[in-house]
PDB file of N, CA and C in Angstrom:
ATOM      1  N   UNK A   1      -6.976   2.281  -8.431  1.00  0.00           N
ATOM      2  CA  UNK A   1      -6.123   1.552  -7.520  1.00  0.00           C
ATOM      3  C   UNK A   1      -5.849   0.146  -8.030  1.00  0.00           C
ATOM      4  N   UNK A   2      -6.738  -0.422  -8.612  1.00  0.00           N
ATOM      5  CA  UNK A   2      -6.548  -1.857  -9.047  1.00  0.00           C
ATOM      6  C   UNK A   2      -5.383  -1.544 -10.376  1.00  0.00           C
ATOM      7  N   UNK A   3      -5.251  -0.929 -11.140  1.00  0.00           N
ATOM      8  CA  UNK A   3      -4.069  -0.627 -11.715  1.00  0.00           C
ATOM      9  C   UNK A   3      -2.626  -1.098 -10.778  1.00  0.00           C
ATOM     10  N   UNK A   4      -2.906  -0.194 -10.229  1.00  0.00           N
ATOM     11  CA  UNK A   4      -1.730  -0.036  -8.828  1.00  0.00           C
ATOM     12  C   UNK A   4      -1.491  -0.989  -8.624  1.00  0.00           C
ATOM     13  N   UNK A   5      -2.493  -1.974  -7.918  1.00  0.00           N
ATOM     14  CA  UNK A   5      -2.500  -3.269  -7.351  1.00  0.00           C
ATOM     15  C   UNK A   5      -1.411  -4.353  -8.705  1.00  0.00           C
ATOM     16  N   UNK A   6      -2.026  -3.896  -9.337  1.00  0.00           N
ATOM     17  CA  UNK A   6      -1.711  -4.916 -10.491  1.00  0.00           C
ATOM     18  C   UNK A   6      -0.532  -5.141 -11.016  1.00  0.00           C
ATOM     19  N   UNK A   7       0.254  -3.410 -11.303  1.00  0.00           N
ATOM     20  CA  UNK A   7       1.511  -3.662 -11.276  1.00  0.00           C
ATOM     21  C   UNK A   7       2.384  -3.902 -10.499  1.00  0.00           C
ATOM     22  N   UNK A   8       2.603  -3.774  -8.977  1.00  0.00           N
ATOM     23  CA  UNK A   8       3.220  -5.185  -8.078  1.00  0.00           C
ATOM     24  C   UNK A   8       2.503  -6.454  -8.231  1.00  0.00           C
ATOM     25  N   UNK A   9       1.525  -7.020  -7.978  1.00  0.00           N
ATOM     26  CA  UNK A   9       1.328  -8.052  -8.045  1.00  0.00           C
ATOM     27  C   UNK A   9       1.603  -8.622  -9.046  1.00  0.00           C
ATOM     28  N   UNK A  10       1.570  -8.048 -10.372  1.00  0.00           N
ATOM     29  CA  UNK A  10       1.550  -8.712 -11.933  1.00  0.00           C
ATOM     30  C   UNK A  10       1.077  -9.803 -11.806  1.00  0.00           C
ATOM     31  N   UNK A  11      -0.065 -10.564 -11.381  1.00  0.00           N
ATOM     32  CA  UNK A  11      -0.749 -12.241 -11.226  1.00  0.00           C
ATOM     33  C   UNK A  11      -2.014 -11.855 -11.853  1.00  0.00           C
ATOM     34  N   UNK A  12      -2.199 -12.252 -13.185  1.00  0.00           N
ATOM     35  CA  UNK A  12      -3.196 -12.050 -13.537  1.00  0.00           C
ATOM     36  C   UNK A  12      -3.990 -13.438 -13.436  1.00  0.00           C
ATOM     37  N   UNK A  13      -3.408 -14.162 -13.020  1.00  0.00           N
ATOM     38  CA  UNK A  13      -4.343 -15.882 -12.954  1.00  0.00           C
ATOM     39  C   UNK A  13      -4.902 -15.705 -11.457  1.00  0.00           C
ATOM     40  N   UNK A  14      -4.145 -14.524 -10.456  1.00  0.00           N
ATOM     41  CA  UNK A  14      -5.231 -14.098  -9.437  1.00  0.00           C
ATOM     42  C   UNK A  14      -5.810 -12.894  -9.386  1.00  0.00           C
ATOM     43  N   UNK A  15      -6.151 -12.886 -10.258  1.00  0.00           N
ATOM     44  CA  UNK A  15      -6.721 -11.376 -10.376  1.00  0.00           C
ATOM     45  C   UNK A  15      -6.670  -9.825 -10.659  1.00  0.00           C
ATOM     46  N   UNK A  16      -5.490  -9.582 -10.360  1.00  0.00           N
ATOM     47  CA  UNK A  16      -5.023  -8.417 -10.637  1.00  0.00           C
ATOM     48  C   UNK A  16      -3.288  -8.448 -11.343  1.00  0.00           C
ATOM     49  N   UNK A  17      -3.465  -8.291 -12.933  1.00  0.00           N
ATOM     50  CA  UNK A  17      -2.012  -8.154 -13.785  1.00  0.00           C
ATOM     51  C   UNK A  17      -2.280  -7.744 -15.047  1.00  0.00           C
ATOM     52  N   UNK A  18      -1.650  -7.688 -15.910  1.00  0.00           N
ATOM     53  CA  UNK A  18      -1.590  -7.250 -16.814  1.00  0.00           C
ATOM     54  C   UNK A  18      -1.645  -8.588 -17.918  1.00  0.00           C
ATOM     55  N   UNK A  19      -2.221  -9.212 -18.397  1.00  0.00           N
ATOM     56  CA  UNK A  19      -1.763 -10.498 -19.487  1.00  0.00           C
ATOM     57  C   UNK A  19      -0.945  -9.900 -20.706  1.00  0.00           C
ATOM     58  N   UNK A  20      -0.871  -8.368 -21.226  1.00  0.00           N
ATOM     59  CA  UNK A  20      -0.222  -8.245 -22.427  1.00  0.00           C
ATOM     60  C   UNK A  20       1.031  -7.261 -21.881  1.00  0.00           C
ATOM     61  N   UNK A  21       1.212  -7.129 -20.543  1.00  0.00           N
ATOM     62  CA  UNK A  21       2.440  -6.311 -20.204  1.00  0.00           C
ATOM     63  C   UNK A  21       3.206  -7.446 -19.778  1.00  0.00           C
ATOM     64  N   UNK A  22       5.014  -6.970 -19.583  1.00  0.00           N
ATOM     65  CA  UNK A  22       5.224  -7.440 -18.744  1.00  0.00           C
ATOM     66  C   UNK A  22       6.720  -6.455 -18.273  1.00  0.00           C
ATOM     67  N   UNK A  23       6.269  -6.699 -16.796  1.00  0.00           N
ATOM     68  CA  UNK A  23       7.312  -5.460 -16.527  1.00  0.00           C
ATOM     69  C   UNK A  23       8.576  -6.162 -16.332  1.00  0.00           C
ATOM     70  N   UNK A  24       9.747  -5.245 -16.226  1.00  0.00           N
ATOM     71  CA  UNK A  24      11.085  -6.259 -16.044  1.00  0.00           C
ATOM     72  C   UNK A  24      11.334  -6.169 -14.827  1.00  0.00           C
ATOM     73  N   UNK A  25      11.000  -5.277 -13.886  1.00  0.00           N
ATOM     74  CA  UNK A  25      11.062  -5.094 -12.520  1.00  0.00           C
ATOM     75  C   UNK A  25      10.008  -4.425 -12.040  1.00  0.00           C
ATOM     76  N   UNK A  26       9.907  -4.654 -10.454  1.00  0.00           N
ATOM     77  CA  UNK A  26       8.570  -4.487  -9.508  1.00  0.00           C
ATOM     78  C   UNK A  26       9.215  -3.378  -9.445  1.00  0.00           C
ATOM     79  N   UNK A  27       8.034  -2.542  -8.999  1.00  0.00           N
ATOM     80  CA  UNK A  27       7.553  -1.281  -8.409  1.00  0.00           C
ATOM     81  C   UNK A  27       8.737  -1.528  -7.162  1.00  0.00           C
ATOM     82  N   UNK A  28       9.212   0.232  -7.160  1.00  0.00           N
ATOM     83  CA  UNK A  28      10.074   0.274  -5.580  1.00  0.00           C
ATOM     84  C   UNK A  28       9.768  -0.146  -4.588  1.00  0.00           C
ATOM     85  N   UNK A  29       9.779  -0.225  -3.373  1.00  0.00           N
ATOM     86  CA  UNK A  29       8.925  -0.392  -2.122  1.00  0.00           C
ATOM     87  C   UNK A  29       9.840   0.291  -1.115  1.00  0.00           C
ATOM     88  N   UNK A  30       9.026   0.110  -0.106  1.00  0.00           N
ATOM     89  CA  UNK A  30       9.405   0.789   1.452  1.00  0.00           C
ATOM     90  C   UNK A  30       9.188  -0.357   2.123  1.00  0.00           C
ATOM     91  N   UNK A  31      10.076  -0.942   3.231  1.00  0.00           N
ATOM     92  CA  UNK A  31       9.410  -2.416   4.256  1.00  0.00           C
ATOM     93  C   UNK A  31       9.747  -1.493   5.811  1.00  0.00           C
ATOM     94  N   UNK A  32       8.429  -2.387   6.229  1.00  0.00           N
ATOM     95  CA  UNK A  32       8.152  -1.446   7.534  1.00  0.00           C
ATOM     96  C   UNK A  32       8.169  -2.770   8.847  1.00  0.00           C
ATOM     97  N   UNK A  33       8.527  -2.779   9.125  1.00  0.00           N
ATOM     98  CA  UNK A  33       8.625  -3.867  10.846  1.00  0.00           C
ATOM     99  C   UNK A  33       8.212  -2.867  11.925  1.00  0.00           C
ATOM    100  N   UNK A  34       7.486  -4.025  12.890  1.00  0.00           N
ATOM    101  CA  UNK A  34       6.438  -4.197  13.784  1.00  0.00           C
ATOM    102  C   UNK A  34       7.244  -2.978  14.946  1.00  0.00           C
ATOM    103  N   UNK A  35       6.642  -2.133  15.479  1.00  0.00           N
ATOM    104  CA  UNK A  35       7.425  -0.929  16.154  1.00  0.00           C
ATOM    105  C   UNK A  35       8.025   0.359  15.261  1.00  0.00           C
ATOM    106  N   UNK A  36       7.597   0.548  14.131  1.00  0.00           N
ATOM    107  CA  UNK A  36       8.568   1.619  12.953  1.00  0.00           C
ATOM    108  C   UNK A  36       7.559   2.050  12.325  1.00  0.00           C
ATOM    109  N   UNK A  37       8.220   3.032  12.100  1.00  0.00           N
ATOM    110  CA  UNK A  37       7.072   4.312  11.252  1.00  0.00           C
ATOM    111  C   UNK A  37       8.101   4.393   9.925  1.00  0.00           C
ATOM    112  N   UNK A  38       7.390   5.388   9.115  1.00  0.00           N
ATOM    113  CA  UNK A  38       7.950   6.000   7.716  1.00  0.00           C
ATOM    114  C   UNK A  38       7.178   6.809   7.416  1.00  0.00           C
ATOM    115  N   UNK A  39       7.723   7.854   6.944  1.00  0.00           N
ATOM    116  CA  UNK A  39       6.806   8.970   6.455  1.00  0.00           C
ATOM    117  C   UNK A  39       7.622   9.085   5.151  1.00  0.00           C
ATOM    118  N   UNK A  40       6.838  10.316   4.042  1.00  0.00           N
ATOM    119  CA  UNK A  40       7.571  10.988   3.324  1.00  0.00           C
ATOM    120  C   UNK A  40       6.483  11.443   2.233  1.00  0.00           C
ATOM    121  N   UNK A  41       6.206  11.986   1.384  1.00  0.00           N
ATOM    122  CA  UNK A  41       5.244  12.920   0.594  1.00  0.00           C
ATOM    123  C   UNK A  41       5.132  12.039  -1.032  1.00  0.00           C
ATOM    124  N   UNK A  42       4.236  12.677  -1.502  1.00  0.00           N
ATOM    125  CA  UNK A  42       3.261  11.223  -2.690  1.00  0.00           C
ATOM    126  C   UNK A  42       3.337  13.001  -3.568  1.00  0.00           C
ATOM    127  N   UNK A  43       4.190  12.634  -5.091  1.00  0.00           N
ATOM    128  CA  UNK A  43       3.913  13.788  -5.992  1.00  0.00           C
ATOM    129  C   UNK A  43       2.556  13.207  -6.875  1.00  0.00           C
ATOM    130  N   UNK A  44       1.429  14.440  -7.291  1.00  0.00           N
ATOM    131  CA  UNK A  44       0.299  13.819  -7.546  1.00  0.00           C
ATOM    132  C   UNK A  44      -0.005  12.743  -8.630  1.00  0.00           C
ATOM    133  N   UNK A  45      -0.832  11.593  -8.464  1.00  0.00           N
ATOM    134  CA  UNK A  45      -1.057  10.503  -8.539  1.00  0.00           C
ATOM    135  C   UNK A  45       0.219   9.471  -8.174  1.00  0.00           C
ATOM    136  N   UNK A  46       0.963   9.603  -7.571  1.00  0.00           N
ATOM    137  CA  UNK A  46       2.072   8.898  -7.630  1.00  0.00           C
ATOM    138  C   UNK A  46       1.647   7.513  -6.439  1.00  0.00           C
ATOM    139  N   UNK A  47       2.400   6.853  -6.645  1.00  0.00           N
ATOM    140  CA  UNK A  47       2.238   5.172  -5.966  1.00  0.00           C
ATOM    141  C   UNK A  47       3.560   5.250  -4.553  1.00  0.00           C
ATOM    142  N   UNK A  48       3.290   4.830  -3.459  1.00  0.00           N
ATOM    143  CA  UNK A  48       3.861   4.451  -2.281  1.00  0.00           C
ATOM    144  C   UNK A  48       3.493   3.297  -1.981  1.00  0.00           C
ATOM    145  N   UNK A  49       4.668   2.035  -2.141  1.00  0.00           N
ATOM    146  CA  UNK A  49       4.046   0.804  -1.918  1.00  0.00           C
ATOM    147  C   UNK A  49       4.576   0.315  -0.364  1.00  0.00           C
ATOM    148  N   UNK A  50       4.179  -0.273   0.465  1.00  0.00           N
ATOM    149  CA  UNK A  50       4.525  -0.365   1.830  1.00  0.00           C
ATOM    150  C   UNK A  50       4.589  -1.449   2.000  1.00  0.00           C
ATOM    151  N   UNK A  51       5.843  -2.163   1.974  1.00  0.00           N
ATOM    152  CA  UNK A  51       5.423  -3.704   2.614  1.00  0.00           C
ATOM    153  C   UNK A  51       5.477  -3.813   3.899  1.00  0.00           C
ATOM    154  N   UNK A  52       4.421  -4.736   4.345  1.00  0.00           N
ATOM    155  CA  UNK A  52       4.700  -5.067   5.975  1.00  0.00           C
ATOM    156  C   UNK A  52       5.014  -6.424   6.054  1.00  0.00           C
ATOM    157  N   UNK A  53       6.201  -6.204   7.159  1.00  0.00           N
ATOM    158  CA  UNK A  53       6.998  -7.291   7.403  1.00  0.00           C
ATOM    159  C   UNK A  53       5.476  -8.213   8.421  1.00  0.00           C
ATOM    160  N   UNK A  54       6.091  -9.894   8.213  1.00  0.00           N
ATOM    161  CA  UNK A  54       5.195 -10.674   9.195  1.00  0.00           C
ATOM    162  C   UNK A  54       4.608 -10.781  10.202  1.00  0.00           C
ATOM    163  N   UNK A  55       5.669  -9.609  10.968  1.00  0.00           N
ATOM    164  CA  UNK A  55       5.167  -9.655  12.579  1.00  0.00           C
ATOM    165  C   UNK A  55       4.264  -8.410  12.727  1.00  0.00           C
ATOM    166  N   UNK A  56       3.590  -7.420  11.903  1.00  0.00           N
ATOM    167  CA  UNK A  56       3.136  -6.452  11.629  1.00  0.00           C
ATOM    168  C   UNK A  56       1.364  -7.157  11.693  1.00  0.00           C
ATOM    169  N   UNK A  57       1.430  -6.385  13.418  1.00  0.00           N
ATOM    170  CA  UNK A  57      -0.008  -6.451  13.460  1.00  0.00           C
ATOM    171  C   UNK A  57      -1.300  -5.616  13.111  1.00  0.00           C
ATOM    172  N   UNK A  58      -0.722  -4.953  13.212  1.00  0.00           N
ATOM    173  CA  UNK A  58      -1.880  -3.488  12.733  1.00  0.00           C
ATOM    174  C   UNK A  58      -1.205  -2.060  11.603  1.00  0.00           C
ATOM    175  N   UNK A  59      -1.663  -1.907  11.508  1.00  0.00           N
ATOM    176  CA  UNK A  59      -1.241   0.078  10.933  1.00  0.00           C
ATOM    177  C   UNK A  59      -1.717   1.030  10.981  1.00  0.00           C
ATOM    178  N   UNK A  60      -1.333   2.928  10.587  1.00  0.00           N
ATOM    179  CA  UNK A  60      -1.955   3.166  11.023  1.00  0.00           C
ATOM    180  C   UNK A  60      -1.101   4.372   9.879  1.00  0.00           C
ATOM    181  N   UNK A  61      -2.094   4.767   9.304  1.00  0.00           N
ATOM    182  CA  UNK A  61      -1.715   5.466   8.225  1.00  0.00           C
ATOM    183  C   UNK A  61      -2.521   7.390   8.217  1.00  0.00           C
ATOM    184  N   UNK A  62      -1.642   8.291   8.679  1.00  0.00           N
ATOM    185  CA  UNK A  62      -2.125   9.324   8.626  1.00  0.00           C
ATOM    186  C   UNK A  62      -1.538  10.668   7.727  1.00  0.00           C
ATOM    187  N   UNK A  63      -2.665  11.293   7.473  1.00  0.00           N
ATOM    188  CA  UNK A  63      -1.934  12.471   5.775  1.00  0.00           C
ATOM    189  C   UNK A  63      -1.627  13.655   6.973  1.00  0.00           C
ATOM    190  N   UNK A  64      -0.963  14.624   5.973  1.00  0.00           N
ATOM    191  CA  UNK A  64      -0.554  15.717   6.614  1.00  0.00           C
ATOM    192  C   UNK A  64      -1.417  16.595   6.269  1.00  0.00           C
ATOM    193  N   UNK A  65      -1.737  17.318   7.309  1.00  0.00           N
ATOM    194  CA  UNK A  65      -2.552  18.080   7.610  1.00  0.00           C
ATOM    195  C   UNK A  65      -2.727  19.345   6.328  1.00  0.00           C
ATOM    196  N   UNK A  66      -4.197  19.610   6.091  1.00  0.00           N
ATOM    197  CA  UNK A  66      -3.861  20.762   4.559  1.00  0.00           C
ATOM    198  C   UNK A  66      -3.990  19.999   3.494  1.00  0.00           C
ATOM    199  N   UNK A  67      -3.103  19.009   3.107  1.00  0.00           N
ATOM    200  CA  UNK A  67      -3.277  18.685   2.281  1.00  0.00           C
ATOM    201  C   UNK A  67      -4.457  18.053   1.163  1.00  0.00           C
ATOM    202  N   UNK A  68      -4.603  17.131   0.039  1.00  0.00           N
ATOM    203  CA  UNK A  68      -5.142  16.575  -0.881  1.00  0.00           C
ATOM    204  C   UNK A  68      -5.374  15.538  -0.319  1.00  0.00           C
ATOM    205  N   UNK A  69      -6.760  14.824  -0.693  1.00  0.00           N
ATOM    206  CA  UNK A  69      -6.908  13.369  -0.100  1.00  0.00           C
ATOM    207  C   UNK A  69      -6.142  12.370  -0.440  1.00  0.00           C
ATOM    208  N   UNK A  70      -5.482  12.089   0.795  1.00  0.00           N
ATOM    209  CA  UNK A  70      -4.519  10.494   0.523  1.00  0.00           C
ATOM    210  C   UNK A  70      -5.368   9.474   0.933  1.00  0.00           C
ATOM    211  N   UNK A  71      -4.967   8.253  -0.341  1.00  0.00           N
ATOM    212  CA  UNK A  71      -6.230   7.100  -0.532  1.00  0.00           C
ATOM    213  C   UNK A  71      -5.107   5.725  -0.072  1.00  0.00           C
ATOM    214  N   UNK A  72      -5.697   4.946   0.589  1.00  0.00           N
ATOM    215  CA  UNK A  72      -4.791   4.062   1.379  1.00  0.00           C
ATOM    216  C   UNK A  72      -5.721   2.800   0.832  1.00  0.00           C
ATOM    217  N   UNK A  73      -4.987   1.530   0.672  1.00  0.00           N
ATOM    218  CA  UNK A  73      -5.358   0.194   0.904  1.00  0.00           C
ATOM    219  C   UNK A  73      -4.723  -0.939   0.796  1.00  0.00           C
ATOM    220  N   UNK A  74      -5.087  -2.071   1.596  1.00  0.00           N
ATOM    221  CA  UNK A  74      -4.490  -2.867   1.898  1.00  0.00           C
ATOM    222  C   UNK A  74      -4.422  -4.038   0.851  1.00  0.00           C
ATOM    223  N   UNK A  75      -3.722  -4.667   0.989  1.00  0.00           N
ATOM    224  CA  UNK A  75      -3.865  -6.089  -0.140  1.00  0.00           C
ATOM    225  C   UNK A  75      -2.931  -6.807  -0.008  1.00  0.00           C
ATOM    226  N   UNK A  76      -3.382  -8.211   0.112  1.00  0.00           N
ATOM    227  CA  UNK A  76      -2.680  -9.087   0.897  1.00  0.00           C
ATOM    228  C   UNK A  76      -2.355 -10.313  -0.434  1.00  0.00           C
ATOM    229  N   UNK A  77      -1.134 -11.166  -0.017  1.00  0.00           N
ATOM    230  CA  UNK A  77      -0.412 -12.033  -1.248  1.00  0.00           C
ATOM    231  C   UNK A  77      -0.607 -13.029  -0.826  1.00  0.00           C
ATOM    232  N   UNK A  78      -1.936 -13.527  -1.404  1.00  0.00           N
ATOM    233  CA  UNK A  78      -2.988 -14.289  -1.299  1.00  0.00           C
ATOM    234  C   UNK A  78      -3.786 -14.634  -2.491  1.00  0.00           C
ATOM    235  N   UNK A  79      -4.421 -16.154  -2.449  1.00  0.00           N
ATOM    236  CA  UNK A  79      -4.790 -16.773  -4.059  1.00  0.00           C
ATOM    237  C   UNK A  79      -6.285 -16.800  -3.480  1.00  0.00           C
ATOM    238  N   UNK A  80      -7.326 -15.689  -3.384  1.00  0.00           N
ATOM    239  CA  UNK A  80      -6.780 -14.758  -4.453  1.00  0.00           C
ATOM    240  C   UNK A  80      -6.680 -13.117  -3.830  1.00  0.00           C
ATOM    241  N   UNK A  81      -6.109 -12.402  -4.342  1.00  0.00           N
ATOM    242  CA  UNK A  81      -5.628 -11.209  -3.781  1.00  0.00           C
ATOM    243  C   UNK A  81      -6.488 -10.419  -2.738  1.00  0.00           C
ATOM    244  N   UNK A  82      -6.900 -10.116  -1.535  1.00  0.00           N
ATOM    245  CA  UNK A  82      -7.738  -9.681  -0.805  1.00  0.00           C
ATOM    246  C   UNK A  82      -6.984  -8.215  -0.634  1.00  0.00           C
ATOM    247  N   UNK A  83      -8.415  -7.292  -1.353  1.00  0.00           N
ATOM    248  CA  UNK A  83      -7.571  -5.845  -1.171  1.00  0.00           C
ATOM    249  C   UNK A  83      -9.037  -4.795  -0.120  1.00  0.00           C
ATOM    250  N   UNK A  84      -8.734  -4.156   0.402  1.00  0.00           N
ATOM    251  CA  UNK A  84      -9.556  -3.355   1.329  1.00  0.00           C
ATOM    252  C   UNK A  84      -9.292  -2.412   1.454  1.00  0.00           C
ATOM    253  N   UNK A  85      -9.966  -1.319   1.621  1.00  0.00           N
ATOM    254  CA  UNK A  85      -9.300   0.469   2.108  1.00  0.00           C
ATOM    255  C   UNK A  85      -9.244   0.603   3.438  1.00  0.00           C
ATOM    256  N   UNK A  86      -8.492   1.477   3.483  1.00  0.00           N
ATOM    257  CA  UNK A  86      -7.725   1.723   5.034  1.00  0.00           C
ATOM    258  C   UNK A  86      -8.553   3.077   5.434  1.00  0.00           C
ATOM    259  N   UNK A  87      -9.120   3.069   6.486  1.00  0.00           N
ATOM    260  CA  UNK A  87      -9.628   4.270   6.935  1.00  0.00           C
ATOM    261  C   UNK A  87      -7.923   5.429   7.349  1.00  0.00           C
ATOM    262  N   UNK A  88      -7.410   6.598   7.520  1.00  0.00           N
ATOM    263  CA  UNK A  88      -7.042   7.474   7.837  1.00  0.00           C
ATOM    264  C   UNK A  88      -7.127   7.876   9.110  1.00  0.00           C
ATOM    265  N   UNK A  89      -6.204   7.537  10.105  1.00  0.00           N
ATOM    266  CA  UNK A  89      -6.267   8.062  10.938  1.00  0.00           C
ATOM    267  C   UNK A  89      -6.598   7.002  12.851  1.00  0.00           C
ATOM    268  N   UNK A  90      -6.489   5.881  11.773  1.00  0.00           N
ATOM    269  CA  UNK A  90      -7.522   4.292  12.586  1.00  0.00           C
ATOM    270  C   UNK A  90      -6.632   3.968  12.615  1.00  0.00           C
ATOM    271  N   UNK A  91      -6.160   2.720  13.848  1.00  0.00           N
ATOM    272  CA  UNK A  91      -5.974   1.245  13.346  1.00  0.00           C
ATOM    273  C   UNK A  91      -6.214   0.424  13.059  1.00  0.00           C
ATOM    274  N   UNK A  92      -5.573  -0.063  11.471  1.00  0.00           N
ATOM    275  CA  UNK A  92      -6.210  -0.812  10.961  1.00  0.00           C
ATOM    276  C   UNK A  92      -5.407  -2.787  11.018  1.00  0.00           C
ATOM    277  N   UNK A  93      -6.094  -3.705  11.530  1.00  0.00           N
ATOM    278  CA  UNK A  93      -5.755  -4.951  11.881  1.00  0.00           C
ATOM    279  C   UNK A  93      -5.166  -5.636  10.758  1.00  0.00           C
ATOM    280  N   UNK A  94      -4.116  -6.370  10.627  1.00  0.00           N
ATOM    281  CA  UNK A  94      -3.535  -7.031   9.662  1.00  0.00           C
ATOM    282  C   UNK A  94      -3.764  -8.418   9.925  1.00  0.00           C
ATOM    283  N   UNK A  95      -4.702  -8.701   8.684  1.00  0.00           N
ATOM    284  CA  UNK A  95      -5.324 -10.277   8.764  1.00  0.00           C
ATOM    285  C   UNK A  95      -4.063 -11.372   7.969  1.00  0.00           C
ATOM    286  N   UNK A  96      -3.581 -11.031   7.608  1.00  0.00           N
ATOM    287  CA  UNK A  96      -2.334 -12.167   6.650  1.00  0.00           C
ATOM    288  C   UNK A  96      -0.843 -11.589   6.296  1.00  0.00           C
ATOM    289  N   UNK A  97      -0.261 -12.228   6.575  1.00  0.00           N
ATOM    290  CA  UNK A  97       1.367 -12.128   6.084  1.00  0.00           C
ATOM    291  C   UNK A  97       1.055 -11.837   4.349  1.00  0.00           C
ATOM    292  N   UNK A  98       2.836 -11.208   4.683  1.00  0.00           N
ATOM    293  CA  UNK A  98       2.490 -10.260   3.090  1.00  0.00           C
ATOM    294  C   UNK A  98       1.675  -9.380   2.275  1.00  0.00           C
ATOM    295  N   UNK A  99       1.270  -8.820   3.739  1.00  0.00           N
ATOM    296  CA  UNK A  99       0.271  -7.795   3.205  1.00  0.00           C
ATOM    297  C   UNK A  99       1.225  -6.317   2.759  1.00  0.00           C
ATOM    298  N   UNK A 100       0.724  -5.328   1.437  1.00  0.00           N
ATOM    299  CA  UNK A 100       1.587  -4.194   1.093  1.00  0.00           C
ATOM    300  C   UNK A 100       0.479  -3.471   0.927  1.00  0.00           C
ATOM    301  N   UNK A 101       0.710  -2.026   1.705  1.00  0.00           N
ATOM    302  CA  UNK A 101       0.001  -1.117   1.678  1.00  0.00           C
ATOM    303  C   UNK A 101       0.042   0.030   0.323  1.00  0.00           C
ATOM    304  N   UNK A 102      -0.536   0.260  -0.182  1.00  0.00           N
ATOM    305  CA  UNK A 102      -0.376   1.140  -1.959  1.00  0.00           C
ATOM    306  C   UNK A 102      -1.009   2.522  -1.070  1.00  0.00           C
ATOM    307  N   UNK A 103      -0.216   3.648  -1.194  1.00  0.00           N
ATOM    308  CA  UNK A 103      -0.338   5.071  -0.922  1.00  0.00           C
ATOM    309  C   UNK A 103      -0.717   5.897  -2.219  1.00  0.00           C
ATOM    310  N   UNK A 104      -1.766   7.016  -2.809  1.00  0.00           N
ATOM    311  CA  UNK A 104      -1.645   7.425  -3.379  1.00  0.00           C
ATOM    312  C   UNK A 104      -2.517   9.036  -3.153  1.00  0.00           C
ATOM    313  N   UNK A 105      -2.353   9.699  -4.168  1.00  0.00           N
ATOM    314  CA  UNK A 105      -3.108  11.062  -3.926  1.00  0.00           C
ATOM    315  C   UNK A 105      -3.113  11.963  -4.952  1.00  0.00           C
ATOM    316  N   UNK A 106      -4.622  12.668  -5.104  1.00  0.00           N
ATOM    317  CA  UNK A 106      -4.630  13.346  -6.572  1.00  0.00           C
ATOM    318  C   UNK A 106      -3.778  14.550  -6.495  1.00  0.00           C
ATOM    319  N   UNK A 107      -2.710  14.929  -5.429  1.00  0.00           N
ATOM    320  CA  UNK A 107      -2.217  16.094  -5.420  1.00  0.00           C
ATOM    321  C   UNK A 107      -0.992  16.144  -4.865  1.00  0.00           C
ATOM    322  N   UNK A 108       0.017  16.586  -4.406  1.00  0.00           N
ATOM    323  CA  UNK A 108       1.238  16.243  -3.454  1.00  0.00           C
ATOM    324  C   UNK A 108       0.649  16.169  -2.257  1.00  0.00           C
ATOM    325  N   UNK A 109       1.350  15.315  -1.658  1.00  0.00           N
ATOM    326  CA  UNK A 109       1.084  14.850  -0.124  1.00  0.00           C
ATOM    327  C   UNK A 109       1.538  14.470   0.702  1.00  0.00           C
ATOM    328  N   UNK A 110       1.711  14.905   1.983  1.00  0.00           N
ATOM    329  CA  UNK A 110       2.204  13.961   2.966  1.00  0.00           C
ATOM    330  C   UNK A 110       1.927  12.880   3.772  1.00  0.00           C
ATOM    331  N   UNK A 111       2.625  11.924   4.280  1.00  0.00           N
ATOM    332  CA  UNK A 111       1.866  10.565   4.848  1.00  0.00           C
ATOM    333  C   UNK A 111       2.814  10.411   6.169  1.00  0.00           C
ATOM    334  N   UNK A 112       2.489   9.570   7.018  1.00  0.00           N
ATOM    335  CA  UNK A 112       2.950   8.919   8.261  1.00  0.00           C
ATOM    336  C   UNK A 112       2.425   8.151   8.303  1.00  0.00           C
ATOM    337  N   UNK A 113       3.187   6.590   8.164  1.00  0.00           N
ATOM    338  CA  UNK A 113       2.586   5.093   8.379  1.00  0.00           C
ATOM    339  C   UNK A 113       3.611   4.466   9.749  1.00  0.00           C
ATOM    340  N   UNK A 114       2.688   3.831  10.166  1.00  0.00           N
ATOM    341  CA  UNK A 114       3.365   3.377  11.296  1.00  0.00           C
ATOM    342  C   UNK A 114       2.440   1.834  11.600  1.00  0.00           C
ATOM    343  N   UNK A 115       3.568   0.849  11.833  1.00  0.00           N
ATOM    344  CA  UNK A 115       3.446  -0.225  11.845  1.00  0.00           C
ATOM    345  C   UNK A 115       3.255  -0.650  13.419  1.00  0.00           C
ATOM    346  N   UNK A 116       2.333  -1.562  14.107  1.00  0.00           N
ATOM    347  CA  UNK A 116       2.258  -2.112  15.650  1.00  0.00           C
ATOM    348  C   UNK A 116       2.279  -3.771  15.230  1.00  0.00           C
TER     349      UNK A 116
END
């Protein structure tokens, strides 16, 4: 995951980047505001990056049923990067603006994130 982390963030003077890469553009994203969900399926190992908009107090991130374990965590754009795992199925409290959620899974998968 710190891979993951690293290529959005690319800040290696906070912790997580690359010093001998450099990419020419960020990773896609998805932005999610306070009341809105998003779903949609992770091909295996693949990256789902989630930004949450400011007013995004909590989340709440659940896999589809059957499937491969989907691995969730949080990490916030912050000096220096504060990253945490998301339990499945919880809500989980959003301590700082600019926090982006990284989705991933060793297999295809489905997800439902939903922002409060």
């Amino acid at each position: 995951m710190e891979a993951a982390l690293a290529f959005y963030f690319d800040a290696p003077e906070r912790g997580l980047g690359f010093t001998t890469l450099d990419f020419d553009r960020p990773p896609a994203t998805k932005r999610l505001e306070g009341g809105s969900s998003v779903s949609g399926s992770i091909r295996p190992y693949g990256l789902v990056y989630v930004v949450l908009d400011p007013g995004v107090e909590s989340v709440r991130v659940e896999a589809a049923l059957n499937g491969p374990a989907l691995v969730a965590w949080l990490a916030t754009d912050t000096d220096p990067i504060e990253v945490r795992a998301v339990e499945l199925d919880t809500e989980t409290p959003i301590d700082a603006p600019g926090t982006v959620l990284v989705l991933t899974s060793p297999g295809s998968a489905g997800y439902a994130v939903t922002a409060s």
